[in-house]
Protein backbone atom coordinates (compact mmCIF):
# COMPACT_ATOMS: atom_id res chain seq x y z
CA UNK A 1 86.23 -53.80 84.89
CA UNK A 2 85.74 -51.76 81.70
CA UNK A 3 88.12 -48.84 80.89
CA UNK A 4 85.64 -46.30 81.27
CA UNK A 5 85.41 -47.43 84.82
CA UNK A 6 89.22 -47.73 85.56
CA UNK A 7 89.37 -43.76 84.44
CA UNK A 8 86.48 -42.73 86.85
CA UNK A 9 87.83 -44.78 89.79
CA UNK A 10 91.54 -43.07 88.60
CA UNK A 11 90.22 -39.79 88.86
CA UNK A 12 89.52 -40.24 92.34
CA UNK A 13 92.46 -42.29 92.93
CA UNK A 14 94.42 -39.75 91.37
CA UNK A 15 92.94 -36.94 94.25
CA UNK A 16 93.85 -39.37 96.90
CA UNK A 17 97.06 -40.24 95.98
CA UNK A 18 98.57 -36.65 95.76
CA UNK A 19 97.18 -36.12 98.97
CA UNK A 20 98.62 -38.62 100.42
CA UNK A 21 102.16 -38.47 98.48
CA UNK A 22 101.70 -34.74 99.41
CA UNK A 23 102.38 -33.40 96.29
CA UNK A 24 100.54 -30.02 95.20
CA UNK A 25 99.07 -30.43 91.69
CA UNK A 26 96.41 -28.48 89.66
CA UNK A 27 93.31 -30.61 88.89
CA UNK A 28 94.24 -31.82 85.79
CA UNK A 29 97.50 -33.17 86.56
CA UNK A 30 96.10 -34.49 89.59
CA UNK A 31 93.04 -36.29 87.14
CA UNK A 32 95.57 -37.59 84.54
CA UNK A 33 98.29 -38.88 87.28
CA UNK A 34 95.45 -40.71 88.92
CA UNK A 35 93.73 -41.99 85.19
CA UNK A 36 97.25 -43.09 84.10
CA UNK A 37 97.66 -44.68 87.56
CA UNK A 38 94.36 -46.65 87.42
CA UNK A 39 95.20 -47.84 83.38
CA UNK A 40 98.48 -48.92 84.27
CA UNK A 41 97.65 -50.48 87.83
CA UNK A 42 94.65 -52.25 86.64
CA UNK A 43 96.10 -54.05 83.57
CA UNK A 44 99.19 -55.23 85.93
CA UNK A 45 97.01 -56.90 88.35
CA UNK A 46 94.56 -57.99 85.88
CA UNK A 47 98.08 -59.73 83.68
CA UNK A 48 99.33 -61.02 87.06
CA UNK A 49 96.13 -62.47 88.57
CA UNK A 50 95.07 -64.10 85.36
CA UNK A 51 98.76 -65.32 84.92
CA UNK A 52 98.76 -66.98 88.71
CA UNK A 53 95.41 -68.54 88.36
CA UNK A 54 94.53 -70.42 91.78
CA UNK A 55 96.90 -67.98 93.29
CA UNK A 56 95.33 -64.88 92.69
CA UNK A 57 93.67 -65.22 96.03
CA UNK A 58 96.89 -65.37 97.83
CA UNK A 59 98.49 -62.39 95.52
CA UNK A 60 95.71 -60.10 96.69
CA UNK A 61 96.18 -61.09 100.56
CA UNK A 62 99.53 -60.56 100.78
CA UNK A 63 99.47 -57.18 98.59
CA UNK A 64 97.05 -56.15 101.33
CA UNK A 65 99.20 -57.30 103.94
CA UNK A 66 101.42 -54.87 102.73
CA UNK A 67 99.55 -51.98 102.35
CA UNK A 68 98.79 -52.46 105.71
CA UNK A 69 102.18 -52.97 107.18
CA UNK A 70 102.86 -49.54 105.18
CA UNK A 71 100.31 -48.08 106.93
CA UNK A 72 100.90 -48.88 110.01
CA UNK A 73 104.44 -47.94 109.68
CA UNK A 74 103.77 -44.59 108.17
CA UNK A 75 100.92 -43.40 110.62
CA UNK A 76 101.83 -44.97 114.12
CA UNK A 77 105.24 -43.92 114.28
């Protein structure tokens, strides 16, 4: 995934994660917290999945996993 990409898909995350986190921000803040986000996610997971090789697969499932769990925790309470 190209940089230019990882920005666009921040800005979005960015909006989506300060709604969920609940935080009030302007739009830019909102923009840059979710560009910074996407830079600093995407070059973690793309280290650590080219670092595990053959178990990238299982990396993924069980960071899934977790989201769900976290989920599921936080909204069916």
């Amino acid at each position: 995934m190209s940089v230019i990409m990882l920005l666009i898909i921040g800005a979005a995350a960015g909006f989506l994660a300060t709604r969920l986190m609940k935080i009030e921000t302007g739009i830019l803040p909102t923009v840059a917290i979710g560009m910074a986000g996407a830079l600093v996610g995407g070059l973690v997971l793309r280290l650590l999945l080219s670092a595990l090789g053959a178990l990238s697969g299982l990396v993924g499932a069980v960071l899934g996993a977790m989201l769900l769990i976290w989920l599921w925790q936080t909204y069916m309470k």
